[in-house]
C-alpha atoms as a PDB file:
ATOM      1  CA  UNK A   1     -16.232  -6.919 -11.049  1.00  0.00           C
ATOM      2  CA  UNK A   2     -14.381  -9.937 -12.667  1.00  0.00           C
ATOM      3  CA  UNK A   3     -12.360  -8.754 -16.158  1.00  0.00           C
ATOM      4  CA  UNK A   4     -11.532 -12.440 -16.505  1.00  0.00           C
ATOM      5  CA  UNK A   5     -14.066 -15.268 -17.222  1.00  0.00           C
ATOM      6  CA  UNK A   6     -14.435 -18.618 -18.975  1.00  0.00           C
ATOM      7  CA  UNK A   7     -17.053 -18.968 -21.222  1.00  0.00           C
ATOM      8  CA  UNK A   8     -17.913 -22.649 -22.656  1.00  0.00           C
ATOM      9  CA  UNK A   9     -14.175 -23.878 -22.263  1.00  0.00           C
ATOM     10  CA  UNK A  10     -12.321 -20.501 -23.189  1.00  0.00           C
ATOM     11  CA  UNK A  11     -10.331 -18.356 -20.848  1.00  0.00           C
ATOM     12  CA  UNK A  12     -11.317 -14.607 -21.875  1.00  0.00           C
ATOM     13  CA  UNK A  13      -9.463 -11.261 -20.678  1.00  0.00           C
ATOM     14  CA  UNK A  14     -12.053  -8.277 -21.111  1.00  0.00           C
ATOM     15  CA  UNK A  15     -13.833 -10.005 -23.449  1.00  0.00           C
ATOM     16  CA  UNK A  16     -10.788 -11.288 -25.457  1.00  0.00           C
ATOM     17  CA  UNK A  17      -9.583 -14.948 -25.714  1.00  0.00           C
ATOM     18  CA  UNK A  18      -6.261 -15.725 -24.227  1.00  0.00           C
ATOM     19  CA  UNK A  19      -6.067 -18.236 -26.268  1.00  0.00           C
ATOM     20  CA  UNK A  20      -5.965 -15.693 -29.352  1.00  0.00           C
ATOM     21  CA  UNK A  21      -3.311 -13.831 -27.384  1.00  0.00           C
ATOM     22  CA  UNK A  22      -1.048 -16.199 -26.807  1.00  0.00           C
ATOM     23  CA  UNK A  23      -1.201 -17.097 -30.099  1.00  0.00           C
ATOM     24  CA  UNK A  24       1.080 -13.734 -30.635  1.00  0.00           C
ATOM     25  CA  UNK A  25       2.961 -14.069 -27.607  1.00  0.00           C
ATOM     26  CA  UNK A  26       5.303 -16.882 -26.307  1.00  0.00           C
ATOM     27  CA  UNK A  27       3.858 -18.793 -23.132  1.00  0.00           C
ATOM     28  CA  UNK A  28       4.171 -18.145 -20.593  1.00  0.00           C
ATOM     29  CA  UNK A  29       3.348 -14.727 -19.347  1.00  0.00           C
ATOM     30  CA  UNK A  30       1.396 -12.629 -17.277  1.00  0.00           C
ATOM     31  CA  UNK A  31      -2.068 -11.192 -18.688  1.00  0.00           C
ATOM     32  CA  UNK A  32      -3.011  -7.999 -17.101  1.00  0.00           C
ATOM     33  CA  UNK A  33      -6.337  -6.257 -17.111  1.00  0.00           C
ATOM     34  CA  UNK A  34      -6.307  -2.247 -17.756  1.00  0.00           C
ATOM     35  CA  UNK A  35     -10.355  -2.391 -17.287  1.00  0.00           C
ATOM     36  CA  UNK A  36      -9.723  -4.331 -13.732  1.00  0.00           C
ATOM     37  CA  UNK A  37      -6.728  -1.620 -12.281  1.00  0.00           C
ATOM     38  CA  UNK A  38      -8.708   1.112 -13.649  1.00  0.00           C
ATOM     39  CA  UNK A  39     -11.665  -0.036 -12.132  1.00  0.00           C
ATOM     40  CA  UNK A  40     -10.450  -0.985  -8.660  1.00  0.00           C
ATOM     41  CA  UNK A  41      -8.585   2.255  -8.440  1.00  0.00           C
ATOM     42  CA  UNK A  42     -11.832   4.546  -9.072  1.00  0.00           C
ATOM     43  CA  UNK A  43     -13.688   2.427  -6.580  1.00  0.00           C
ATOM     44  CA  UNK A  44     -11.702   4.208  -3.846  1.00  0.00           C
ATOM     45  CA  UNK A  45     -10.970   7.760  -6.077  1.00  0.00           C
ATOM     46  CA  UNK A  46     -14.841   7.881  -5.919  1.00  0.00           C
ATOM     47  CA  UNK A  47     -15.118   7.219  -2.299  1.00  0.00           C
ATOM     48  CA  UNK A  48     -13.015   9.561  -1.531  1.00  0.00           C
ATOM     49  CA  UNK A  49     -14.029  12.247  -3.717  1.00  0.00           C
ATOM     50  CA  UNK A  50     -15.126  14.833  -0.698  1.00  0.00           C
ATOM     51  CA  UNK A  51     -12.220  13.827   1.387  1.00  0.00           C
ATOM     52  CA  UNK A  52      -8.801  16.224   0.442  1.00  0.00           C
ATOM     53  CA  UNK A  53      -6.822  12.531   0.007  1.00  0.00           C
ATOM     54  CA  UNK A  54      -3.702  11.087  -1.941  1.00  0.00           C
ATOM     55  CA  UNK A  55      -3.977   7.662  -3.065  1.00  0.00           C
ATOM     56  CA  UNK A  56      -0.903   6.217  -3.070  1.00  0.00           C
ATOM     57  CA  UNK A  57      -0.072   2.190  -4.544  1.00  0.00           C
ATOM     58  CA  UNK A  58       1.759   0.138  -2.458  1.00  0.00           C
ATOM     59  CA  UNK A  59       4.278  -0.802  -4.725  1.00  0.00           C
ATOM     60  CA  UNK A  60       4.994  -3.962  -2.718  1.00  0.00           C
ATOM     61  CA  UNK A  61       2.139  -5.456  -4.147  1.00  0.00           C
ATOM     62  CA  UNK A  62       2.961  -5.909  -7.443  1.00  0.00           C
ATOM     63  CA  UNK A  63       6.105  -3.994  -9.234  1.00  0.00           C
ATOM     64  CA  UNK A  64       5.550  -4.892 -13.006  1.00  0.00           C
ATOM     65  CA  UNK A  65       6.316  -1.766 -14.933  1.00  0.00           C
ATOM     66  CA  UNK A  66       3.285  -1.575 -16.795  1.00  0.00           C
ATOM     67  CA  UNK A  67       1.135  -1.947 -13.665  1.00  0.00           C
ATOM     68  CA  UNK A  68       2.882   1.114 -11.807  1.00  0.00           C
ATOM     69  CA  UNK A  69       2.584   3.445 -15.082  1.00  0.00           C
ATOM     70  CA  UNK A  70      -1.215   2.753 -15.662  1.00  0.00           C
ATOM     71  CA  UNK A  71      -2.233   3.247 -12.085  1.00  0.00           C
ATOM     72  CA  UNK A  72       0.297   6.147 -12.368  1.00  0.00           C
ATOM     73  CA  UNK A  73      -1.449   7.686 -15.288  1.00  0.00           C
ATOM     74  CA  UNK A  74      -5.003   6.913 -13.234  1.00  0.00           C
ATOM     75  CA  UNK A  75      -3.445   9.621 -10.856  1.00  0.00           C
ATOM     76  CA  UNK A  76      -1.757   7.474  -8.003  1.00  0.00           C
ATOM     77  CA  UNK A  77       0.944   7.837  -5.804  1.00  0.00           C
ATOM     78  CA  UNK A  78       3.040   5.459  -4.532  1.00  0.00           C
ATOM     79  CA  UNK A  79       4.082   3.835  -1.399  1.00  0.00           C
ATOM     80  CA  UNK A  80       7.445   2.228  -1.660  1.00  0.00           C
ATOM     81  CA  UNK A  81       9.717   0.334   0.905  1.00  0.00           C
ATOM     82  CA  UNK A  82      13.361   0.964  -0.962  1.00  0.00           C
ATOM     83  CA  UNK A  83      14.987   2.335  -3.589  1.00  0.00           C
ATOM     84  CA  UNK A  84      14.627   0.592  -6.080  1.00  0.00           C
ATOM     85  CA  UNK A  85      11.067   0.717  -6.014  1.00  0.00           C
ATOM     86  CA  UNK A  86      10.892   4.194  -5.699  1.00  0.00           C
ATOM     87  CA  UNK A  87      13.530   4.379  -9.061  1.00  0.00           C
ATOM     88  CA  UNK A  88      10.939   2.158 -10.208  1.00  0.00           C
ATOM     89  CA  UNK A  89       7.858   4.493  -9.493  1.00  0.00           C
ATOM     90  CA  UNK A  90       9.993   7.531 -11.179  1.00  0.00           C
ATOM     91  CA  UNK A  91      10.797   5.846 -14.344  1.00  0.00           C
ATOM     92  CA  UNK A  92       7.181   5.558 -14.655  1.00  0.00           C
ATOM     93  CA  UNK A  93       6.295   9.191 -14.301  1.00  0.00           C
ATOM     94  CA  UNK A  94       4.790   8.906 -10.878  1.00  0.00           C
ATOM     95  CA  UNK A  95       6.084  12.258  -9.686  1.00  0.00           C
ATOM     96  CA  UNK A  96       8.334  12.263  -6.252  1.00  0.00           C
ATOM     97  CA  UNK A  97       6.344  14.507  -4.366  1.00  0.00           C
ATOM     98  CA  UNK A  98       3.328  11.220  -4.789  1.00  0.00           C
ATOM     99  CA  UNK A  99       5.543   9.148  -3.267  1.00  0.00           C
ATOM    100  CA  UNK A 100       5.809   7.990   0.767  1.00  0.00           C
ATOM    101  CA  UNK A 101       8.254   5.902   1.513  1.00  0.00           C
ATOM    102  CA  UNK A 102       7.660   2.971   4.321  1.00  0.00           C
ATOM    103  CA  UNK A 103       9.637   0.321   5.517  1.00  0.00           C
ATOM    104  CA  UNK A 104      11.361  -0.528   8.499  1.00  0.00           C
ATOM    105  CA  UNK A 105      15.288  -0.659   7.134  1.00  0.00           C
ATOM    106  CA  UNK A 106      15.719   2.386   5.263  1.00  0.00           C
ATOM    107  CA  UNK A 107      19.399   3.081   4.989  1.00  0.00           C
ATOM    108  CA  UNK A 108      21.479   6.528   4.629  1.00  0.00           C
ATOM    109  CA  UNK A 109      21.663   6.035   1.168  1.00  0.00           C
ATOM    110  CA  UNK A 110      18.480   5.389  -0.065  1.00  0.00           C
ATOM    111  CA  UNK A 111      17.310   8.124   2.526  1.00  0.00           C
ATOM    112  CA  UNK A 112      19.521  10.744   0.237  1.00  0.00           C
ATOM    113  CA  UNK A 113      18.449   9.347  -3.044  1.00  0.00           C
ATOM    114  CA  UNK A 114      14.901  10.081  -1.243  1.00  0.00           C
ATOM    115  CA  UNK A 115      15.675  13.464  -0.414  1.00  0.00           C
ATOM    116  CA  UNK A 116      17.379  14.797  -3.388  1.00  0.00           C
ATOM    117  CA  UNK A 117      14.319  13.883  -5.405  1.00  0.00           C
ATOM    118  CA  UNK A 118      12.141  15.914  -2.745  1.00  0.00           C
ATOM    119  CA  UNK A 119       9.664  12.723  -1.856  1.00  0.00           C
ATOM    120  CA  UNK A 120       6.624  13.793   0.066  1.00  0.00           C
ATOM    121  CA  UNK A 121       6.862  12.193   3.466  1.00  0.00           C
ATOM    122  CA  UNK A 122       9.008   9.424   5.142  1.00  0.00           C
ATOM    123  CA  UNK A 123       6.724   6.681   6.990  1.00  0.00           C
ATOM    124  CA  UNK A 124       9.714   6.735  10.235  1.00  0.00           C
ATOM    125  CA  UNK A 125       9.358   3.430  11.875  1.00  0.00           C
ATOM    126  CA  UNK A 126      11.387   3.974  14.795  1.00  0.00           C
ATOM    127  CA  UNK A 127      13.749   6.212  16.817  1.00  0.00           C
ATOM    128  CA  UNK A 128      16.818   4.913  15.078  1.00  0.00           C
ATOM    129  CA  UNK A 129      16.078   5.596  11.833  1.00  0.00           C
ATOM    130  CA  UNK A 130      14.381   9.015  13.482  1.00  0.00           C
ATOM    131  CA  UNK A 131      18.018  10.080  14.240  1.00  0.00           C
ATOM    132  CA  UNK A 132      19.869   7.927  10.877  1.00  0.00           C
ATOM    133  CA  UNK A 133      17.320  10.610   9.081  1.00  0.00           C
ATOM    134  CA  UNK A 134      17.968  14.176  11.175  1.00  0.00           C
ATOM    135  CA  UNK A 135      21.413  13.175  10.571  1.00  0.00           C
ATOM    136  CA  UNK A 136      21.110  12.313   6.620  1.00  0.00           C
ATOM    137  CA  UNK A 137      18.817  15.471   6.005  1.00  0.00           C
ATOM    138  CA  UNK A 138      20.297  17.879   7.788  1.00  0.00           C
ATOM    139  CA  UNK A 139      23.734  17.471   6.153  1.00  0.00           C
ATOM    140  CA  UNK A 140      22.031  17.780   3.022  1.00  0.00           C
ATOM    141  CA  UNK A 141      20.880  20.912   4.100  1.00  0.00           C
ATOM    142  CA  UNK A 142      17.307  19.414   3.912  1.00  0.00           C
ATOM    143  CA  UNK A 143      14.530  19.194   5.800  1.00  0.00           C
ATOM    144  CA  UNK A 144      12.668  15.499   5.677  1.00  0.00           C
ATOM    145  CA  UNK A 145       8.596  15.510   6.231  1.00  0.00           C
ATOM    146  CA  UNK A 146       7.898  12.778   7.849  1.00  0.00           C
ATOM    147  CA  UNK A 147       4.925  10.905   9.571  1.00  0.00           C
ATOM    148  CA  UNK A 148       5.664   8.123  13.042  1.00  0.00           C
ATOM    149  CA  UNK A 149       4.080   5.001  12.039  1.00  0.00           C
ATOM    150  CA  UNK A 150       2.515   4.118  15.385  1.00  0.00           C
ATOM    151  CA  UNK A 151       1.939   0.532  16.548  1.00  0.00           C
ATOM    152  CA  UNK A 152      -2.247   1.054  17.821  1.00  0.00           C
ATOM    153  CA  UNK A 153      -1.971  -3.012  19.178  1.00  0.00           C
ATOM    154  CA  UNK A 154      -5.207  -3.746  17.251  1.00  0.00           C
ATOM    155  CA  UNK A 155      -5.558  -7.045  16.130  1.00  0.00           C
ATOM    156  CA  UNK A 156      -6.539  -7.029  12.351  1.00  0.00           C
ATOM    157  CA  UNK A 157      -8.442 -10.526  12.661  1.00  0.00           C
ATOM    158  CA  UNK A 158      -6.134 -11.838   9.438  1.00  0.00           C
ATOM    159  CA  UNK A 159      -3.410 -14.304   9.029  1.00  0.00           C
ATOM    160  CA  UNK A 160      -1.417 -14.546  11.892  1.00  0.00           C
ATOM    161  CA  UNK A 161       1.866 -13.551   9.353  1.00  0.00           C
ATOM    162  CA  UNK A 162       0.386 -10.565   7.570  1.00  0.00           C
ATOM    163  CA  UNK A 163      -1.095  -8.990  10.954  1.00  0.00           C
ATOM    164  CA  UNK A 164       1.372  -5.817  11.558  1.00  0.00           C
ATOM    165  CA  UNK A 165      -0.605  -3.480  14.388  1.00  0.00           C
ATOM    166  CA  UNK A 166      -0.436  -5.787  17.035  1.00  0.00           C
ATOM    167  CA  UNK A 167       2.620  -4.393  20.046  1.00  0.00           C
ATOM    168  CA  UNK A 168       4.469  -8.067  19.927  1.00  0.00           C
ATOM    169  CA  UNK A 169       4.818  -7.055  15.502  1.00  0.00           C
ATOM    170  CA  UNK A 170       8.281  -5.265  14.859  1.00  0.00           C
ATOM    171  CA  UNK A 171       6.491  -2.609  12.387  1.00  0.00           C
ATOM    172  CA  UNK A 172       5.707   1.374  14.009  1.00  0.00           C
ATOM    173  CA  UNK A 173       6.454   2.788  17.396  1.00  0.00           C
ATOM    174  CA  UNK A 174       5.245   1.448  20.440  1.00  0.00           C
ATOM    175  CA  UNK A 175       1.718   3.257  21.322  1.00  0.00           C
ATOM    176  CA  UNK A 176       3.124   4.297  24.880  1.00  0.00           C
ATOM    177  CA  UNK A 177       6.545   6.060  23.394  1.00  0.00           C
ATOM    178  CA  UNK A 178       4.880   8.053  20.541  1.00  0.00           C
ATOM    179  CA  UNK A 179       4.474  11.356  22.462  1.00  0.00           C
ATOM    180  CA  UNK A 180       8.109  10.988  24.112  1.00  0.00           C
ATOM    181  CA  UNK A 181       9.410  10.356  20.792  1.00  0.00           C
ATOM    182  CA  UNK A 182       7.375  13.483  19.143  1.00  0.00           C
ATOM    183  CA  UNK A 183       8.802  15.613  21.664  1.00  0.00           C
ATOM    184  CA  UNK A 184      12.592  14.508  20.527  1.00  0.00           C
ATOM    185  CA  UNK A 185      11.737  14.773  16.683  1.00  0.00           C
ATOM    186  CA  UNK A 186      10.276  18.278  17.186  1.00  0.00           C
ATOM    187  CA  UNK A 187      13.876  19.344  18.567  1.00  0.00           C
ATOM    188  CA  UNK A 188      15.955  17.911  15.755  1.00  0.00           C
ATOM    189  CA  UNK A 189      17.576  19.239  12.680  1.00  0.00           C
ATOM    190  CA  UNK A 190      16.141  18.188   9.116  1.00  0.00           C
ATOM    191  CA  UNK A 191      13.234  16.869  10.926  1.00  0.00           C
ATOM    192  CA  UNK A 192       9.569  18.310  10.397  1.00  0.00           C
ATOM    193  CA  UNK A 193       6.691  16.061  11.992  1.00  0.00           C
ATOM    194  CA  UNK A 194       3.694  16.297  10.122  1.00  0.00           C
ATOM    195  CA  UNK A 195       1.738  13.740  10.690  1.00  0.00           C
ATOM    196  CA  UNK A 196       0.769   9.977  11.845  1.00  0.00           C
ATOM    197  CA  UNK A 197       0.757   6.618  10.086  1.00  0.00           C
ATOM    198  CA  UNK A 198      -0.474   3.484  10.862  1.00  0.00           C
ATOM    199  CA  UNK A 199      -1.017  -0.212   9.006  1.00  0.00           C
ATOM    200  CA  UNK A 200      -2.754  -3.016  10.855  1.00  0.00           C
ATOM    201  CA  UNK A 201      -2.233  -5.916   8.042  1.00  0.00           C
ATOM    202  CA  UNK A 202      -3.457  -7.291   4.823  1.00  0.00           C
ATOM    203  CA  UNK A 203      -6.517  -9.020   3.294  1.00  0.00           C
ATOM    204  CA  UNK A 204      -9.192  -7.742   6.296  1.00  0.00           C
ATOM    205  CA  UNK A 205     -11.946  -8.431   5.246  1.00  0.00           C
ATOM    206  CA  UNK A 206     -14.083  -6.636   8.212  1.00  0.00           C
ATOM    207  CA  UNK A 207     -14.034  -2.901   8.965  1.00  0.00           C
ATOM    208  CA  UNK A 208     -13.924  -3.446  12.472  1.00  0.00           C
ATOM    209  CA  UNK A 209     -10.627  -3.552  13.236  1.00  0.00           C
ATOM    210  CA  UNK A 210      -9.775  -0.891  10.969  1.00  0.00           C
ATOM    211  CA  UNK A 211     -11.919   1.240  12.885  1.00  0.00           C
ATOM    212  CA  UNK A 212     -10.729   0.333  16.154  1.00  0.00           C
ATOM    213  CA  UNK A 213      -7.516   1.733  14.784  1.00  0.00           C
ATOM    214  CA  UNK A 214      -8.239   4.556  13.377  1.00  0.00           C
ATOM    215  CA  UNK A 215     -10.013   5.433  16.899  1.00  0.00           C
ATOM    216  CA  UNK A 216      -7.247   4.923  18.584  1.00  0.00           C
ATOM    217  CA  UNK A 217      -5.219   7.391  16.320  1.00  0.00           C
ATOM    218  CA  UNK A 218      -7.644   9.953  15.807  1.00  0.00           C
ATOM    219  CA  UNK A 219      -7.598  10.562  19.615  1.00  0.00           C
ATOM    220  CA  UNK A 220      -3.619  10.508  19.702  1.00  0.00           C
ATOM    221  CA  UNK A 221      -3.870  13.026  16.858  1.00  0.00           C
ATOM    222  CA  UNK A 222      -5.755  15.359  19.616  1.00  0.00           C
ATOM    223  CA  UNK A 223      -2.730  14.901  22.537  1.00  0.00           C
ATOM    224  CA  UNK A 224      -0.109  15.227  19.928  1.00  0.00           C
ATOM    225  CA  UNK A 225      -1.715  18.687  19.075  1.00  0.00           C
ATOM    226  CA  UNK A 226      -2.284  19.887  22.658  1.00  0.00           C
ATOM    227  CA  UNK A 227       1.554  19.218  22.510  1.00  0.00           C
ATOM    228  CA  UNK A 228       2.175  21.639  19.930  1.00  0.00           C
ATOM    229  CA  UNK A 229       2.757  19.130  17.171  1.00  0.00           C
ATOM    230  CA  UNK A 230       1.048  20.494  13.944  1.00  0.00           C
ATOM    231  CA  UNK A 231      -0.170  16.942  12.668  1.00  0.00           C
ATOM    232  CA  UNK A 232      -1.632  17.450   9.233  1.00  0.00           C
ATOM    233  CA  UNK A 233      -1.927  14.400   7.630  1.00  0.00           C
ATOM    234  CA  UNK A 234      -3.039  10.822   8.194  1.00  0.00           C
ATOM    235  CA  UNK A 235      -1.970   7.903   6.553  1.00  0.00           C
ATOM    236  CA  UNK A 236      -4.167   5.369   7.410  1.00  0.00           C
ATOM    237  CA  UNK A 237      -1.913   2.660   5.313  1.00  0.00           C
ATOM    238  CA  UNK A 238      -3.567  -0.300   3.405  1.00  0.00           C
ATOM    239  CA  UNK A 239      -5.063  -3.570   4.454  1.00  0.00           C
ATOM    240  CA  UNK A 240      -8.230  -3.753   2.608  1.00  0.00           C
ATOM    241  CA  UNK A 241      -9.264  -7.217   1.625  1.00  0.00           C
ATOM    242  CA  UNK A 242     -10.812  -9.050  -1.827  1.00  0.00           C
ATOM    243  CA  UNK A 243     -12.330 -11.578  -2.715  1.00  0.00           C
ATOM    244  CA  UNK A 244     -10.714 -15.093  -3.686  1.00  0.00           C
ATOM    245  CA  UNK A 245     -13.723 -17.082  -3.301  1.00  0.00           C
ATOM    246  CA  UNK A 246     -16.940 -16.149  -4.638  1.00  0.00           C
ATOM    247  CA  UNK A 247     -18.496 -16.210  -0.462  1.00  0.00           C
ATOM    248  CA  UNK A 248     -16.011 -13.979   0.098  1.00  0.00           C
ATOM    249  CA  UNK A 249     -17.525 -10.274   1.119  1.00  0.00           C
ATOM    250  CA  UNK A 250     -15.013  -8.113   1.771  1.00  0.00           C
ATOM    251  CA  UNK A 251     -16.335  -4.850   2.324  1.00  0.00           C
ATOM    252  CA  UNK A 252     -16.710  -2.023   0.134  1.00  0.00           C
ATOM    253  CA  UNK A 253     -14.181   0.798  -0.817  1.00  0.00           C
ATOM    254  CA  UNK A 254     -17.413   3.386  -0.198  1.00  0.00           C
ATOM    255  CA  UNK A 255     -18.213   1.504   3.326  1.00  0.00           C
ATOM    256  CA  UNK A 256     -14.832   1.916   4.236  1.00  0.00           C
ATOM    257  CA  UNK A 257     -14.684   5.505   3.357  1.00  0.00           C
ATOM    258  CA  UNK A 258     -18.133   6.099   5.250  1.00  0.00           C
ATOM    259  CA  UNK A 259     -15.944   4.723   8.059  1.00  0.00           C
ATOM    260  CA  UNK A 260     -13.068   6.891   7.885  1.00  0.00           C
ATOM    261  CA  UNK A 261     -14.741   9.906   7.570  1.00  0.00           C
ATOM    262  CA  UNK A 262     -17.072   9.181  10.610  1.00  0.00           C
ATOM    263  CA  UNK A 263     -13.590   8.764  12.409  1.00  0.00           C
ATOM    264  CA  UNK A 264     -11.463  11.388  11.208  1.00  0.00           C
ATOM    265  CA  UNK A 265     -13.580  13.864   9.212  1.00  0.00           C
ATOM    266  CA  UNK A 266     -13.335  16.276  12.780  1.00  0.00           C
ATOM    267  CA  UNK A 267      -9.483  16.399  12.501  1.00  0.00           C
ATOM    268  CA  UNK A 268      -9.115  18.411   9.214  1.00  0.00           C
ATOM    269  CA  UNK A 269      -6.029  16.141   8.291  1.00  0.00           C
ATOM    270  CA  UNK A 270      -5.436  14.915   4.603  1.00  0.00           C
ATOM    271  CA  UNK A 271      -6.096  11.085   4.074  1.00  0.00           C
ATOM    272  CA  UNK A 272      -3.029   8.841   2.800  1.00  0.00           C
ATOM    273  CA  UNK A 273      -4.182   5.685   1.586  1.00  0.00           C
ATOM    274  CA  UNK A 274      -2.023   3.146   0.662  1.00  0.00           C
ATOM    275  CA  UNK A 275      -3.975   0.258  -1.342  1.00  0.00           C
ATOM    276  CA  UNK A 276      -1.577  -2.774  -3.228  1.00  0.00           C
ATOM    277  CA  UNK A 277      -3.631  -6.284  -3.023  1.00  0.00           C
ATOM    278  CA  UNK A 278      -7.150  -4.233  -3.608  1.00  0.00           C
ATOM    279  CA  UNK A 279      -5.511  -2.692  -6.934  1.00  0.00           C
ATOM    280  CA  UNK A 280      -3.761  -5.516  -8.321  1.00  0.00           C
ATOM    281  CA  UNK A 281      -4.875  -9.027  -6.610  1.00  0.00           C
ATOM    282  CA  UNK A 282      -7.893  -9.834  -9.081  1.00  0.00           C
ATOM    283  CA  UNK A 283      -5.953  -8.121 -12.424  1.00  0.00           C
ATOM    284  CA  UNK A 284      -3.844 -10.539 -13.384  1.00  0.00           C
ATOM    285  CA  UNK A 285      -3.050 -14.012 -14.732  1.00  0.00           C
ATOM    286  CA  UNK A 286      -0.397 -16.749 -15.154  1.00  0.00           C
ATOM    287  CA  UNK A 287      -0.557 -17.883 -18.930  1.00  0.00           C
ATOM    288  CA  UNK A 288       1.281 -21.381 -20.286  1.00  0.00           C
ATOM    289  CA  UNK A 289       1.346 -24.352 -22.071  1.00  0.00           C
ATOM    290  CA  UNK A 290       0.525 -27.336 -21.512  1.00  0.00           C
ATOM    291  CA  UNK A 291       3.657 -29.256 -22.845  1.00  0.00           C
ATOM    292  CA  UNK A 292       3.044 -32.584 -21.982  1.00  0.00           C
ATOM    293  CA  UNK A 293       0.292 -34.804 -20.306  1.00  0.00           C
ATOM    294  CA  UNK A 294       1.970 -37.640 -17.678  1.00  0.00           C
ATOM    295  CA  UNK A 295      -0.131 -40.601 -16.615  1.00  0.00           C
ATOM    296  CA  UNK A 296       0.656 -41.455 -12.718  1.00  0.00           C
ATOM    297  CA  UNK A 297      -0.417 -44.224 -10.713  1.00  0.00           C
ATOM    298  CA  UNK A 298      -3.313 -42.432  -9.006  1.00  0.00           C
ATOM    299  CA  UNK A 299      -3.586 -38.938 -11.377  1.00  0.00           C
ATOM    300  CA  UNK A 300      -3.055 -37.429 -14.567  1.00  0.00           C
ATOM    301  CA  UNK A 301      -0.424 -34.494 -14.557  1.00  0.00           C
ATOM    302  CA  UNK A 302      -0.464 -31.261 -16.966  1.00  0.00           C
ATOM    303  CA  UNK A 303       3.165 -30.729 -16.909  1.00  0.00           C
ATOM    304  CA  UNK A 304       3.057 -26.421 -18.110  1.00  0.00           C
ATOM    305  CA  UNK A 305       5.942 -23.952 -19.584  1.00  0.00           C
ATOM    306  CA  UNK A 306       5.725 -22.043 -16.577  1.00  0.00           C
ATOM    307  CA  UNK A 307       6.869 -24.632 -13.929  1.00  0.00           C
ATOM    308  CA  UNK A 308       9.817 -26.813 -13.753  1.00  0.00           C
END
């Protein structure tokens, strides 16, 4: 559902001109839709209402403060990548125990801001930072829950830059070195392994790969247990595409959950989902001026207040 329309030479925002806005507010400016986020966001919530789950925003996608606080209010998490987002996420009363934290440079000192506000898992990216956090928590007198993001090599069928799950992409553990490196985290202070994580890419707009994936996890989720590893929790990361064009089909948030429980519904683990372009992509809009008009030789230009 599109919250923004024209209608007979008029821009409208749920059913408001922005015209009329900006009449109040100085251009330019970004026009967000409440109806859209809130819509978007109880897509999935209602897809996954039989599935024990935590929805968590991928901050990434969009950190306006107002966008973070109404999805907050909706009842989402958040998945953040550094510090300041997460300070971000906080301020707007997304509780820390909502809140994963991803990314692939994490440093000792955002790790202990993490910790001392009791975040619910760390996404651990690789055996480095595996050890930087042991080291961090346990001197804390901590211990950090944290999930491996593994690497499944599944190509996402996406843009060749936003494709992450593939083994030559720097993002998770290698697929062959997760049960090595689950042995090693199960023997280290501050460390408690609870589960797996994974992210293939953004703006896929087929299920296939995503279940090819998933798969591929669910079974490592069944070796990691005949380990001894008590994995309890899957975060199955973002990815899921919209639509820019109006051929675009990408598919459903209910589809996609009809997916993931065919795949993982046997394991008994709680679903992390980490959605940011899905949320916010389609919510918002660039609003200016058009200051001045210039003739060129081959085309007119619309010279805006929101461009240099």
């Amino acid at each position: 559902m599109n919250f923004f329309e024209h209608r007979d030479g008029e821009m409208f925002a749920e059913n408001i001109k922005v015209s009329e806005i900006a009449k109040s507010i100085s251009t330019p400016f970004y026009l967000y839709s409440t109806a859209s986020l809130t819509y978007q966001f109880n897509q999935i919530k209602e897809a996954f209402r039989n599935t024990d789950h935590l929805i968590c925003y991928a901050v990434k996608a969009n950190t306006n403060q107002a966008v973070i606080k109404t999805l907050g209010d909706l009842g989402a998490g958040a998945d953040v990548v550094s510090e300041g987002e997460m300070r971000r996420v906080l301020k707007a009363g997304i509780p820390a125990c909502k809140i994963v934290y991803s990314g692939v440079a994490k440093t000792a000192q955002e790790m202990t801001f993490a910790l001392e506000q009791g975040i619910y898992q760390f996404n651990v990216e690789s055996e480095p930072e595996l050890y930087q956090l042991s080291e961090v928590a346990s001197s804390m007198d901590k211990t950090a829950d944290i999930t491996f993001r593994v690497n499944p090599d599944v190509d996402a069928k996406t843009h060749a830059k936003i494709s992450t799950g593939k083994s030559e992409n720097k993002f998770g553990i290698p697929w062959g070195n997760v049960r090595e490196i689950c042995q090693r985290a199960s023997k280290l202070p501050g460390i408690n392994l609870v589960g797996l994580d994974l992210h293939i890419g953004s703006q896929i707009t087929k299920l296939e790969p995503f279940e090819e994936a998933f798969t591929r996890v669910a079974g490592l989720v069944k070796l990691l247990r005949e380990d001894g590893h008590n994995i309890t929790r899957l975060d199955l990361g973002g990815g899921l595409g919209i639509s820019y064009e109006c051929n675009d089909l990408p598919p459903l948030p209910s589809d996609y959950a009809k997916m993931v429980k065919r795949v993982t519904e046997h394991l008994g683990c709680r679903i992390i989902l980490e959605p940011g372009r899905f949320l916010v992509g389609n919510a918002g809009i660039l609003v200016s001026t058009v200051v001045y008009i210039k003739d060129g030789k081959e085309r007119k230009f619309l010279i805006v207040d929101a461009a240099m």
